[in-house]
C-alpha atoms as a PDB file:
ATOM      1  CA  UNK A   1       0.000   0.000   0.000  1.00  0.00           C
ATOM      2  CA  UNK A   2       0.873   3.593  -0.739  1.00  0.00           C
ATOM      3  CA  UNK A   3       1.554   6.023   1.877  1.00  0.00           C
ATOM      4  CA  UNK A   4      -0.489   9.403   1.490  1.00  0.00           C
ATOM      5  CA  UNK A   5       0.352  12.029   0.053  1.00  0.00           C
ATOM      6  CA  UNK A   6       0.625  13.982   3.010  1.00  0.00           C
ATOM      7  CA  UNK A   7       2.513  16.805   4.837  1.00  0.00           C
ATOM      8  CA  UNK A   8       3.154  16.767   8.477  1.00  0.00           C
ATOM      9  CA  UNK A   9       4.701  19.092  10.782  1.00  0.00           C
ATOM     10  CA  UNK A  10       8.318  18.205  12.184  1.00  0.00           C
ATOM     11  CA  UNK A  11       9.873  19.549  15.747  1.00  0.00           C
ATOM     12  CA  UNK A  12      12.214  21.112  13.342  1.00  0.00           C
ATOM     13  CA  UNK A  13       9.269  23.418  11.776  1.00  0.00           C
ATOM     14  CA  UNK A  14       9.119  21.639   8.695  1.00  0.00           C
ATOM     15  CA  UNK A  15       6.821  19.640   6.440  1.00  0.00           C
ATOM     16  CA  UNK A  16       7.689  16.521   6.157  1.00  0.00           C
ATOM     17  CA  UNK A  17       5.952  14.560   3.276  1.00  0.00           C
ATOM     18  CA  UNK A  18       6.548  10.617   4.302  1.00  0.00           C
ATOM     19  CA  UNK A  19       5.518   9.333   1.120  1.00  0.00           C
ATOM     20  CA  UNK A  20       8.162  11.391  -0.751  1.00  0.00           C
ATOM     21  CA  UNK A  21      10.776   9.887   1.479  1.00  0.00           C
ATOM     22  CA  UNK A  22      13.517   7.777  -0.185  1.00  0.00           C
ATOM     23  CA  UNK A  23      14.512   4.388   0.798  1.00  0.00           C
ATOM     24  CA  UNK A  24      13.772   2.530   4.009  1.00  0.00           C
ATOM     25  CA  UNK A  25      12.402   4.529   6.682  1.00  0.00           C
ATOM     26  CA  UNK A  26      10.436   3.420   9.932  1.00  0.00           C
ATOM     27  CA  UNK A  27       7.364   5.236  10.978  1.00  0.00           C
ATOM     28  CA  UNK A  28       6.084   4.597  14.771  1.00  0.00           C
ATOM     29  CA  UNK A  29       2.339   5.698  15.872  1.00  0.00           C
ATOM     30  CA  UNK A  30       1.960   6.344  19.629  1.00  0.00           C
ATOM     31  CA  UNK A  31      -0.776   8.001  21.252  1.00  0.00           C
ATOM     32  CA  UNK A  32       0.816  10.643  23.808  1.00  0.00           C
ATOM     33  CA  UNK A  33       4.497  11.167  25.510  1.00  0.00           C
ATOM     34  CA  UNK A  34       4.133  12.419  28.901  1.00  0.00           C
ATOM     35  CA  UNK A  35       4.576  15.698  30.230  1.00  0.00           C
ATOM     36  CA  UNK A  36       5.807  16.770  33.546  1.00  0.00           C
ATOM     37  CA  UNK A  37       3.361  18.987  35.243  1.00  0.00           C
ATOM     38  CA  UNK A  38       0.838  17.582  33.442  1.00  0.00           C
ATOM     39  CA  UNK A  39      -1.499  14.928  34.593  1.00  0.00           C
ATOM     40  CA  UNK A  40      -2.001  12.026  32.110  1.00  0.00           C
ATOM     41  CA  UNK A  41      -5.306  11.385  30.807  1.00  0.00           C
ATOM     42  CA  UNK A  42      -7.732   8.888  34.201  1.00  0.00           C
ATOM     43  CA  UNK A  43      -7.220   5.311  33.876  1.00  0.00           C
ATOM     44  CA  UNK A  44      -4.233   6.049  31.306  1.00  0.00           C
ATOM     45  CA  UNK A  45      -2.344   3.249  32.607  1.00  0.00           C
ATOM     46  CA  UNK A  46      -5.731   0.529  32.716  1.00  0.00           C
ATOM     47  CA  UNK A  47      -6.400   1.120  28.955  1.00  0.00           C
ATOM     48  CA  UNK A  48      -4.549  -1.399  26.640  1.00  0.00           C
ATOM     49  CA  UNK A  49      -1.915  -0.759  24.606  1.00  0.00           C
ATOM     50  CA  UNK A  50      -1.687   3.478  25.907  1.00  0.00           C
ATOM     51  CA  UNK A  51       1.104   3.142  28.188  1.00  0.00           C
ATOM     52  CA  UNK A  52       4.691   3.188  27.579  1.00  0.00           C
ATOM     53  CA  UNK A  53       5.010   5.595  24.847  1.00  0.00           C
ATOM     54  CA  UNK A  54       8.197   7.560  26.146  1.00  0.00           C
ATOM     55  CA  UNK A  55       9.839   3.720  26.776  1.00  0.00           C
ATOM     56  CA  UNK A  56       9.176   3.275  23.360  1.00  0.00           C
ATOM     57  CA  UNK A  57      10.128   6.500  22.044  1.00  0.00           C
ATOM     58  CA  UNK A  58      13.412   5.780  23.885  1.00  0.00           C
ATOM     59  CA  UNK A  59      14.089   2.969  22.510  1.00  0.00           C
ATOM     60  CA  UNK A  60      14.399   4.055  19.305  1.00  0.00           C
ATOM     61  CA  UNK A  61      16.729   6.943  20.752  1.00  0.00           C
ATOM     62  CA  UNK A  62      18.951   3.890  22.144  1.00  0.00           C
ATOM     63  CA  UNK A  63      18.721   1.916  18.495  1.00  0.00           C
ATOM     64  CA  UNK A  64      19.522   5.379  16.204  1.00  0.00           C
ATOM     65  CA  UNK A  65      23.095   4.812  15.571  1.00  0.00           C
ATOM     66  CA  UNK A  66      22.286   1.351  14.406  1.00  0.00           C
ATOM     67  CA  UNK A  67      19.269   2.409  11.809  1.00  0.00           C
ATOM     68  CA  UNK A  68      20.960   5.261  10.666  1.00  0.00           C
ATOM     69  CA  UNK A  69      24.526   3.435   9.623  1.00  0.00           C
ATOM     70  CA  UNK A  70      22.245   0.951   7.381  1.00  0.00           C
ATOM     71  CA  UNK A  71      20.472   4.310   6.142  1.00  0.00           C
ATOM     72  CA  UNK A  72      17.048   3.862   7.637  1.00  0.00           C
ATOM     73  CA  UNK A  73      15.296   6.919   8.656  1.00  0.00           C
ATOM     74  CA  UNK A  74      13.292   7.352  11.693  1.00  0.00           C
ATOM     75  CA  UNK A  75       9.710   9.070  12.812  1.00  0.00           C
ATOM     76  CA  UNK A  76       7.507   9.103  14.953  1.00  0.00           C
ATOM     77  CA  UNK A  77       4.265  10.337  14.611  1.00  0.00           C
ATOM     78  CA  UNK A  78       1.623  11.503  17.561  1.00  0.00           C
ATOM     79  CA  UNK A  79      -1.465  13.622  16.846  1.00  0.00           C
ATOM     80  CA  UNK A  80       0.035  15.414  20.111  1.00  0.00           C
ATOM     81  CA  UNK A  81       0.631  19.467  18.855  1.00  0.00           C
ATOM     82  CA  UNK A  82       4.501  20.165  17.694  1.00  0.00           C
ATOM     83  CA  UNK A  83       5.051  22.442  20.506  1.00  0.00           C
ATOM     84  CA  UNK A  84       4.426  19.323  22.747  1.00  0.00           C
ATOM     85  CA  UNK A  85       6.349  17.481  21.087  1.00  0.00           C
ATOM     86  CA  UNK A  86       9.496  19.509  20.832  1.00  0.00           C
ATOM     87  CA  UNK A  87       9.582  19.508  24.401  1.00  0.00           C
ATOM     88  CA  UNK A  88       9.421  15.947  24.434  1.00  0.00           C
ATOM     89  CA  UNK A  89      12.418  15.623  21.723  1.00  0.00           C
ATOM     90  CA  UNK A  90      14.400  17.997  23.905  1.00  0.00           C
ATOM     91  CA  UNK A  91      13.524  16.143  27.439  1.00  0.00           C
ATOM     92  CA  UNK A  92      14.401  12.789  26.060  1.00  0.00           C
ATOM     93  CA  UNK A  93      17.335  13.791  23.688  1.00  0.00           C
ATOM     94  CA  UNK A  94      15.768  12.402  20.819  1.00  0.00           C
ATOM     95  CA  UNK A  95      18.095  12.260  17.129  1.00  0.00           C
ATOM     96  CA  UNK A  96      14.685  11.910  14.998  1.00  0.00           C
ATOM     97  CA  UNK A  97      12.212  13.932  14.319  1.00  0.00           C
ATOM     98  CA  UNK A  98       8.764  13.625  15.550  1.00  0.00           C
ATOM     99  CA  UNK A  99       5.738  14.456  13.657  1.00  0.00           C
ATOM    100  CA  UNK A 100       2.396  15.959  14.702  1.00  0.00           C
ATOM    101  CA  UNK A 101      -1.207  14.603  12.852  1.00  0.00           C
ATOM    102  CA  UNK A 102      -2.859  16.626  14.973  1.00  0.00           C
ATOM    103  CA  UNK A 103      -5.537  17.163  12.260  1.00  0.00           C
ATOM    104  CA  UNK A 104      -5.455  13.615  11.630  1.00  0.00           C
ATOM    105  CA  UNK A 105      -4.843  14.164   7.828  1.00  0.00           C
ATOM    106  CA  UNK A 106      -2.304  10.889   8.122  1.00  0.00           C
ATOM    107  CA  UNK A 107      -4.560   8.670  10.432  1.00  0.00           C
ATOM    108  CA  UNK A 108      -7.544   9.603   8.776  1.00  0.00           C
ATOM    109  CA  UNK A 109      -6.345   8.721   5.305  1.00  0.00           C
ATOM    110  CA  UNK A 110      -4.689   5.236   5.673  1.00  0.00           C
ATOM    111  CA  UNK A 111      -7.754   4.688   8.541  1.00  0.00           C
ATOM    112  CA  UNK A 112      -5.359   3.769  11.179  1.00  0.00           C
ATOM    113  CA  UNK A 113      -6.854   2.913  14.794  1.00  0.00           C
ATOM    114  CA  UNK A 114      -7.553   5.587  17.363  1.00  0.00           C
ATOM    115  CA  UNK A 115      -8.502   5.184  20.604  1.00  0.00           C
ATOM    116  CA  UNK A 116     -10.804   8.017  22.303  1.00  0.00           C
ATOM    117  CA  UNK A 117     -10.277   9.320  25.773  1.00  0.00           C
ATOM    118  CA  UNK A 118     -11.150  12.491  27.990  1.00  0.00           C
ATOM    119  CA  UNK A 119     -12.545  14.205  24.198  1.00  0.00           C
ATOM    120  CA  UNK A 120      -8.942  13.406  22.568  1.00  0.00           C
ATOM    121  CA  UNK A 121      -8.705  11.118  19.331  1.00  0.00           C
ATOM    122  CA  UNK A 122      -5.057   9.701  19.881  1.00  0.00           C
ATOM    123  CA  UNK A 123      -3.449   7.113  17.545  1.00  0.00           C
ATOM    124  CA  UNK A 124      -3.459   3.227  19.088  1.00  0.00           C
ATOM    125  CA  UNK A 125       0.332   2.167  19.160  1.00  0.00           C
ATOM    126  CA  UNK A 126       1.693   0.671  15.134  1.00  0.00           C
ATOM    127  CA  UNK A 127       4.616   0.558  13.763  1.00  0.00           C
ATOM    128  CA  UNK A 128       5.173   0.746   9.754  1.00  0.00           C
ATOM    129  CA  UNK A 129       8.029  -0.369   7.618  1.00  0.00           C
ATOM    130  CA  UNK A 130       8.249   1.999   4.442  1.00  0.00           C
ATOM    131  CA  UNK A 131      10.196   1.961   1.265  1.00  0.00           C
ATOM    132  CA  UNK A 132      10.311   4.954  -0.916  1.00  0.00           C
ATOM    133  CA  UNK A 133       6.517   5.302  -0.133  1.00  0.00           C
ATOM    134  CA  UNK A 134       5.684   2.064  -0.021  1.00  0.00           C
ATOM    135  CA  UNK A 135       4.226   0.104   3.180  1.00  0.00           C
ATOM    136  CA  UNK A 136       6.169  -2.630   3.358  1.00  0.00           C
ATOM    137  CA  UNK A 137       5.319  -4.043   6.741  1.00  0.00           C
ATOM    138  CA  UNK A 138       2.681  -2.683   9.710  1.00  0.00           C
ATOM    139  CA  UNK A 139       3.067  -3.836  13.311  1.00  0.00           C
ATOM    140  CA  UNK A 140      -0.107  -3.924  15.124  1.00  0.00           C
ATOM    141  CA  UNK A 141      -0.971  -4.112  17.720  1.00  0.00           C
ATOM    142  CA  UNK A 142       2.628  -3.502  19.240  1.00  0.00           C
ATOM    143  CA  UNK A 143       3.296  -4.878  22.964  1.00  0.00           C
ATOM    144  CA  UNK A 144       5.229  -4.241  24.871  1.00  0.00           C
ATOM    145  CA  UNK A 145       6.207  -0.768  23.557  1.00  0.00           C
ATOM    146  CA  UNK A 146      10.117  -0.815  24.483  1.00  0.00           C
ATOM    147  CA  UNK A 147      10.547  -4.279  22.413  1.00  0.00           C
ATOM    148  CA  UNK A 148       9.180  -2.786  19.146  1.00  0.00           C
ATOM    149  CA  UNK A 149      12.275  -1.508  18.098  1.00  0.00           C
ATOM    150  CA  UNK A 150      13.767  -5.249  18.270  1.00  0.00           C
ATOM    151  CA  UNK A 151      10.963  -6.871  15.928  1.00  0.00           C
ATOM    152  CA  UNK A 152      11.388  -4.480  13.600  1.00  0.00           C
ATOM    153  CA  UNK A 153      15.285  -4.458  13.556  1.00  0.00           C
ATOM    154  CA  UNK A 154      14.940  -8.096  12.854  1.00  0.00           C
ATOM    155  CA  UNK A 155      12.022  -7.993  10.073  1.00  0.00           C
ATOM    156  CA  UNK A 156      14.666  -5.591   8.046  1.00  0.00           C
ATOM    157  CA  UNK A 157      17.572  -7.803   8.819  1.00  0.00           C
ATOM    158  CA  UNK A 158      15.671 -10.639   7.152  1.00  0.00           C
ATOM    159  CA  UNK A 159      13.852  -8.202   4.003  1.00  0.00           C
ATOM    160  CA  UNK A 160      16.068  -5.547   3.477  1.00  0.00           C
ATOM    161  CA  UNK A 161      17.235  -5.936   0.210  1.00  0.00           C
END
């Protein structure tokens, strides 16, 4: 399947288009990072599959040097607003961009699962394997969060051409 011909806002204040990307990328949905001084969303913890977004976000942090010396690009993609998420990037030291769907333009289009909780439409946790456009591979659902990054590291060991 295609990827949309969308643009999505970047922490660096730029569109990013994923389905003009070149090569291999990875492309990891989560529905919030955390925010201190900010209470989470009741019963955050009790719903399936919401927790453990910054573990996972982290974990990609941890595996960066690794995907970008075999020239896979990163993202990860919240409908959380930019300015959240740059704060997040900058807490957690993060190499790769995240991008906002706040509007839901990407969600929306390739009708990707949301959950709904205290009025907020949030994407449920996938993972997709692209190349140059193309969806190559789509994790879902992904549990645990922080072990993602190690199922997908070995589906590109064994299909990356």
């Amino acid at each position: 399947m295609l990827l949309p011909d969308v643009s999505l806002w970047s922490i660096n204040d730029q569109e990013i288009n994923l389905s003009r990307l070149s090569g291999w990328n990875v492309i990891f949905c989560y529905p919030m990072t955390g925010r201190p001084g900010f209470a989470i969303p009741e019963g955050w913890v009790q719903i399936p599959g919401a927790a453990g977004c910054t573990p996972q976000v982290c974990s990609y942090r941890e595996n960066y040097t690794e995907f970008n010396r075999n020239g896979i690009g990163i993202y990860g993609i919240s409908t959380q607003t930019s300015e959240t998420q740059k704060e997040a990037a900058s807490r957690l030291g993060l190499p790769y961009p995240l991008l906002s769907d706040v509007n839901h333009y990407f969600s929306s289009t390739l009708k990707l699962p949301l959950l709904e909780v205290e009025g907020l439409k949030l994407l449920k946790r996938l993972t997709l394997i692209t190349q140059s456009g193309m969806i190559k591979k789509c994790f879902y659902p992904v549990f645990p969060p922080d072990k993602n990054v190690i199922e997908v590291m070995a589906w590109l060991s064994e299909n990356q051409a």
